[in-house]
N, C-alpha and C. Protein backbone atom coordinates (compact mmCIF):
# COMPACT_ATOMS: atom_id res chain seq x y z
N UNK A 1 105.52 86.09 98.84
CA UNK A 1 106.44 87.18 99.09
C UNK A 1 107.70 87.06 98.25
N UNK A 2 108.18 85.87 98.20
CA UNK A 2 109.39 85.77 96.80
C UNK A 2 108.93 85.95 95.58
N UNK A 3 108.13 86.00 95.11
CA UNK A 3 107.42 86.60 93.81
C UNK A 3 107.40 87.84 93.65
N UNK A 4 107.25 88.47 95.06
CA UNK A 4 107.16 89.96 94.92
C UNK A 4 108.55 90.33 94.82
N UNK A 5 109.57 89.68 95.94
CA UNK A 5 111.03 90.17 95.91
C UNK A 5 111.46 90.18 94.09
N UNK A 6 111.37 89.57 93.64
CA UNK A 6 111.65 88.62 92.37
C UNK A 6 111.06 89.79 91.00
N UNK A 7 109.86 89.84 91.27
CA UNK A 7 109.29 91.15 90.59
C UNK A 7 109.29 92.71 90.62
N UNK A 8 109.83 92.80 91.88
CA UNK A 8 110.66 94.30 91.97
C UNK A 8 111.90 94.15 91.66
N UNK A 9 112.78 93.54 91.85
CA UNK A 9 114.26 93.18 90.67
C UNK A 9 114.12 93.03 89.62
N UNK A 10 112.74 93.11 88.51
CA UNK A 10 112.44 92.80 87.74
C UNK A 10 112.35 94.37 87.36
N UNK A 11 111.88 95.30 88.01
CA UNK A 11 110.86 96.53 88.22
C UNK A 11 109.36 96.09 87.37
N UNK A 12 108.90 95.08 88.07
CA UNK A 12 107.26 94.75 87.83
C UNK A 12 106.64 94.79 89.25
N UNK A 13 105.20 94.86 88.63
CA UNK A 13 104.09 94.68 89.92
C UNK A 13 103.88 93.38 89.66
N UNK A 14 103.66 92.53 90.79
CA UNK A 14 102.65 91.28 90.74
C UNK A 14 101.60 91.84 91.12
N UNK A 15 100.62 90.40 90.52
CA UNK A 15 99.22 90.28 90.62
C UNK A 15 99.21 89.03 90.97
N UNK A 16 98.62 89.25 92.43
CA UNK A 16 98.09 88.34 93.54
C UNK A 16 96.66 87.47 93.19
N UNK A 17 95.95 86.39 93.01
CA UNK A 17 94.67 86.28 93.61
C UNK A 17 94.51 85.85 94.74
N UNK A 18 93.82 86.57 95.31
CA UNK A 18 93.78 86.24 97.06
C UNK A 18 92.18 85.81 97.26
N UNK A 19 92.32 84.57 97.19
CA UNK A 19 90.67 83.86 97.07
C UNK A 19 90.23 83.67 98.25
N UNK A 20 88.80 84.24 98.74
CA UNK A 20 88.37 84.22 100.31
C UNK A 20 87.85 82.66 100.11
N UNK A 21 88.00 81.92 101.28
CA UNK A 21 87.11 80.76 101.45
C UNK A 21 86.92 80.62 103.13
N UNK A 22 86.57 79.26 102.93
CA UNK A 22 86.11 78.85 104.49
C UNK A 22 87.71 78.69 105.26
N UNK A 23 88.51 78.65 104.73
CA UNK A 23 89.76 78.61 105.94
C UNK A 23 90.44 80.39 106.00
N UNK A 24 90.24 81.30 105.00
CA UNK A 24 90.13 82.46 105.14
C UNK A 24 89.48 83.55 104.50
N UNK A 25 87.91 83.85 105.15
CA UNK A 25 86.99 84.44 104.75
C UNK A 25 86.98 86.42 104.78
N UNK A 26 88.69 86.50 104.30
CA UNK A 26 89.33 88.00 104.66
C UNK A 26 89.97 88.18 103.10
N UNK A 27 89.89 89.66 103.07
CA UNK A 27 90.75 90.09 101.70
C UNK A 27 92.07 90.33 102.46
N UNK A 28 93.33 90.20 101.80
CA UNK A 28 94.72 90.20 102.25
C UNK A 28 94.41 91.68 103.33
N UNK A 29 93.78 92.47 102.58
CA UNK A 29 93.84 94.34 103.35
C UNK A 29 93.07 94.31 104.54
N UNK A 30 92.56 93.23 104.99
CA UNK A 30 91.86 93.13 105.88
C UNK A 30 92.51 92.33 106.86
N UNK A 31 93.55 91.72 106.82
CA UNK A 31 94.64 91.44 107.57
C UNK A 31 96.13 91.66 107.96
N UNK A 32 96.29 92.31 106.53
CA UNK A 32 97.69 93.00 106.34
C UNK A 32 97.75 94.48 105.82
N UNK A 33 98.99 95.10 106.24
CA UNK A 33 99.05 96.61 105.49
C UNK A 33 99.57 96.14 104.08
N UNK A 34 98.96 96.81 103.29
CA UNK A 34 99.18 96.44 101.60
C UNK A 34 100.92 96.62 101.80
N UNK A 35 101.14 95.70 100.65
CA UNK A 35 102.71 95.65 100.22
C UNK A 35 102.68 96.00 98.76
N UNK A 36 104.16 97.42 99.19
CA UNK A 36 103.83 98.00 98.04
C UNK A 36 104.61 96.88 96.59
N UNK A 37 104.24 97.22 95.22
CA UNK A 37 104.40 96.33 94.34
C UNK A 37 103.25 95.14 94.09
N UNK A 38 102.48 95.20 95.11
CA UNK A 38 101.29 94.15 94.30
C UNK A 38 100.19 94.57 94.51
N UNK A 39 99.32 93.98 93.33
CA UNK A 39 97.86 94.12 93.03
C UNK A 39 97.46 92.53 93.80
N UNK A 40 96.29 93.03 94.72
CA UNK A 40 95.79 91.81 94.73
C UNK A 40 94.27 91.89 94.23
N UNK A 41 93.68 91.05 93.37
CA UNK A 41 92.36 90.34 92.66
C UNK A 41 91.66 89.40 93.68
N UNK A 42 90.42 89.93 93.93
CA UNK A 42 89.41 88.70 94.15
C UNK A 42 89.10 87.33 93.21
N UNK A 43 89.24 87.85 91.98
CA UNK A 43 88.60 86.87 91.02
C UNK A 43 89.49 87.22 89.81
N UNK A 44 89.60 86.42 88.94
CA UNK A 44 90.19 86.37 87.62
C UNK A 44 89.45 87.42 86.63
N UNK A 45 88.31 87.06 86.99
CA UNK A 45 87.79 88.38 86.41
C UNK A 45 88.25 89.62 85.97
N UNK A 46 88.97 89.92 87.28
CA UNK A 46 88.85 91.37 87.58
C UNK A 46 90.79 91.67 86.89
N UNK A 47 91.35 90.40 86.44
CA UNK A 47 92.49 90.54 85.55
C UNK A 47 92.52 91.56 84.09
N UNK A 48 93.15 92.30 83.86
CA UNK A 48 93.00 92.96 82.76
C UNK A 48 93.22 92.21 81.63
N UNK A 49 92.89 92.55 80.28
CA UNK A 49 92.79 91.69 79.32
C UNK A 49 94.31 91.38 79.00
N UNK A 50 95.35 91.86 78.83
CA UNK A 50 96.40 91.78 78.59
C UNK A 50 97.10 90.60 79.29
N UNK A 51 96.98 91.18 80.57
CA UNK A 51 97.46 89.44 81.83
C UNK A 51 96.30 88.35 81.56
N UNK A 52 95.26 88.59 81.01
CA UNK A 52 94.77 87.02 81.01
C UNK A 52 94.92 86.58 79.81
N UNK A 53 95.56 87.36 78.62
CA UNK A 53 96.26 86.66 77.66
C UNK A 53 97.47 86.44 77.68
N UNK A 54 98.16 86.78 78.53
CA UNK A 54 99.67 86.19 79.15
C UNK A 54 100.26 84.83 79.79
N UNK A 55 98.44 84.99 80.22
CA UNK A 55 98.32 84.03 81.69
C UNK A 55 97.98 82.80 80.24
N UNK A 56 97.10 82.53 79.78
CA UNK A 56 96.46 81.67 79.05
C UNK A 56 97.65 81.18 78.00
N UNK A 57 98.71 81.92 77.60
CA UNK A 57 99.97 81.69 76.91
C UNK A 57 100.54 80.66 77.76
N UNK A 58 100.87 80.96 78.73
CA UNK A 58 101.70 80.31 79.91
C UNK A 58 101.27 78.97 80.55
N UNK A 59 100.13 78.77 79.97
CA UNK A 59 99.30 77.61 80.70
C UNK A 59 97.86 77.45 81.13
N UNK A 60 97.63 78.82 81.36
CA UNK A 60 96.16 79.32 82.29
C UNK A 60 96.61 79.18 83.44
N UNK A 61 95.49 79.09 84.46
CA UNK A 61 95.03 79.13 85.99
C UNK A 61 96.10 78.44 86.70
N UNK A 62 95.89 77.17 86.13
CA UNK A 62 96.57 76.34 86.96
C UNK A 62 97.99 76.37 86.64
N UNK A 63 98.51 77.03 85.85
CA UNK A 63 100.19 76.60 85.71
C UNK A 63 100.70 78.04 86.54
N UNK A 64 99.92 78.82 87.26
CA UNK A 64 100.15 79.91 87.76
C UNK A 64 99.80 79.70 89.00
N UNK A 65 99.71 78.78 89.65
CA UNK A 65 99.74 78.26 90.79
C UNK A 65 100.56 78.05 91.91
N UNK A 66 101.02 79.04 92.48
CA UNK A 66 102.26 78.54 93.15
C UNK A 66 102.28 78.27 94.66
N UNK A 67 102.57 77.74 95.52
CA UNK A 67 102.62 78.23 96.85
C UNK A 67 103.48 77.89 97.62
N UNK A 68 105.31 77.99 96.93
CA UNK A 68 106.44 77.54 97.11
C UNK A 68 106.90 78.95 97.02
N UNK A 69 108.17 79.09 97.86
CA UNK A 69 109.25 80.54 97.37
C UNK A 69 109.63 80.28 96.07
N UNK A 70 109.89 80.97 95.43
CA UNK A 70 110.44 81.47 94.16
C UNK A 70 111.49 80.56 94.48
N UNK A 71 112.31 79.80 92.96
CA UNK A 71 113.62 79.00 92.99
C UNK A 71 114.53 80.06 92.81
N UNK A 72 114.93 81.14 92.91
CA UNK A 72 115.85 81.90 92.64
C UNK A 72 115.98 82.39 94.26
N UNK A 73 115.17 82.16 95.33
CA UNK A 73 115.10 82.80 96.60
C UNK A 73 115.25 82.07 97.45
N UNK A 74 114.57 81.09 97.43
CA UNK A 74 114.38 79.90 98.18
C UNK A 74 115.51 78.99 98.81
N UNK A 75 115.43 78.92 100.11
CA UNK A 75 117.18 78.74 100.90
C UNK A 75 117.72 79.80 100.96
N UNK A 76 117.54 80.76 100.73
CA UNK A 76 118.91 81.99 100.98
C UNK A 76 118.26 82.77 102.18
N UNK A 77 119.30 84.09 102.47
CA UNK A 77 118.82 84.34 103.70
C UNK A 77 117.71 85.40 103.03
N UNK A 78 118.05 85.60 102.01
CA UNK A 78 116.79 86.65 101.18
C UNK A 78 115.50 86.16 101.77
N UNK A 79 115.11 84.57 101.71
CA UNK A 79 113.54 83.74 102.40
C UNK A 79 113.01 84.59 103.41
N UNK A 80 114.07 84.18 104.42
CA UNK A 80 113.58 84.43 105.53
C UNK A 80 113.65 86.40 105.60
N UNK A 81 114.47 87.00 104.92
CA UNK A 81 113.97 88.48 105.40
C UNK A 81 113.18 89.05 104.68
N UNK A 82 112.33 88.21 104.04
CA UNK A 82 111.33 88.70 103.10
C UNK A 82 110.01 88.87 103.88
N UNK A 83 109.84 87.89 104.76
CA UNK A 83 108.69 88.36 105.80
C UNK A 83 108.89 89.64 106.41
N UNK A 84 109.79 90.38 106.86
CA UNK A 84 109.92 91.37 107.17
C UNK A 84 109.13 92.69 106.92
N UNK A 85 108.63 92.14 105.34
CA UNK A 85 107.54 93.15 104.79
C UNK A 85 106.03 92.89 105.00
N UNK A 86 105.75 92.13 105.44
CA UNK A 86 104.52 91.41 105.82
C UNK A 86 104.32 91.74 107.16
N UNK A 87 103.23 92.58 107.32
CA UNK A 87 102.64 93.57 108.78
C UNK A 87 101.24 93.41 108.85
N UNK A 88 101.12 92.33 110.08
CA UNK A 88 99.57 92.66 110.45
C UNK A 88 99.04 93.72 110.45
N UNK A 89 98.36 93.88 110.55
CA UNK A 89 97.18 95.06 110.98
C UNK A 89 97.34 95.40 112.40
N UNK A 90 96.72 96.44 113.49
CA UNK A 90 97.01 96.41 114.97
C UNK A 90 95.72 95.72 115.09
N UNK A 91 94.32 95.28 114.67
CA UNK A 91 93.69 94.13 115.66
C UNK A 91 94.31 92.83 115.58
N UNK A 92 94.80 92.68 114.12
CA UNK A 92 95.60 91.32 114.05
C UNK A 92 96.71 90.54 115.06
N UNK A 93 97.55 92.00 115.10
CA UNK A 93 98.16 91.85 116.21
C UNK A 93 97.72 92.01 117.37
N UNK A 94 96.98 92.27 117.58
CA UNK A 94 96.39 92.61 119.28
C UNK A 94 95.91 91.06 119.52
N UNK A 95 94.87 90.42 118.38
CA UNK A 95 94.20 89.32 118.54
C UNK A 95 95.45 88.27 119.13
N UNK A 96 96.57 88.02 118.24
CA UNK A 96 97.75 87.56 118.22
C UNK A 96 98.42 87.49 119.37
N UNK A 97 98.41 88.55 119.79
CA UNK A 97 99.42 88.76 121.33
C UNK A 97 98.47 88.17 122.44
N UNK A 98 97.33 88.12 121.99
CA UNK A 98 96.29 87.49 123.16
C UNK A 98 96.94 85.83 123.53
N UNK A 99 96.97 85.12 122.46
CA UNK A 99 97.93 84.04 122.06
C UNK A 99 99.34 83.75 122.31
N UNK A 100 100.09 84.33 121.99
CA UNK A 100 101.63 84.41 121.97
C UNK A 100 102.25 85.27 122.93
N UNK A 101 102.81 84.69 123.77
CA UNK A 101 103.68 86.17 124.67
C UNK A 101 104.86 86.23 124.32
């Protein structure tokens, strides 16, 4: 989500990969209402040629790895109201509230 804050001050879209596995076998849209400003990708594949020659400049795969807030965000109160944009779905939440009162 600080990537995204970070890239609309930018006026860019990010591009997400949101990889299904065994700890989450869901596409982001299948748990969340899309947030506007990003693309999310199943696979690298599906990157346009332009970003995967950007990406491959920069390092490739792995130097695009992140799963820290952005250092320009990170500690401020910007962090924490950045979830704000991040909205389950209503089964998500329904499942959720079954859990949490």
């Amino acid at each position: 989500l600080s990537y995204r804050e970070v890239a609309m001050q930018c006026g860019r879209n990010l591009i997400v990969l949101w990889r299904r596995g065994p700890f989450c076998d869901a596409r982001f849209d299948q748990l969340f209402e899309l947030l506007g400003g990003v693309t999310f990708i199943g696979d690298m594949s599906e990157l346009e040629q332009p970003h995967r020659e950007a990406l491959a400049a920069a390092g490739g795969e792995a130097a695009a790895r992140v799963y820290d807030s952005h250092p320009i965000i990170k500690y401020t109160d910007g962090e924490a109201h950045m979830y704000a944009s991040l909205a389950p779905l209503p089964a998500i939440r329904a499942a959720v509230s079954c859990w949490v009162s």
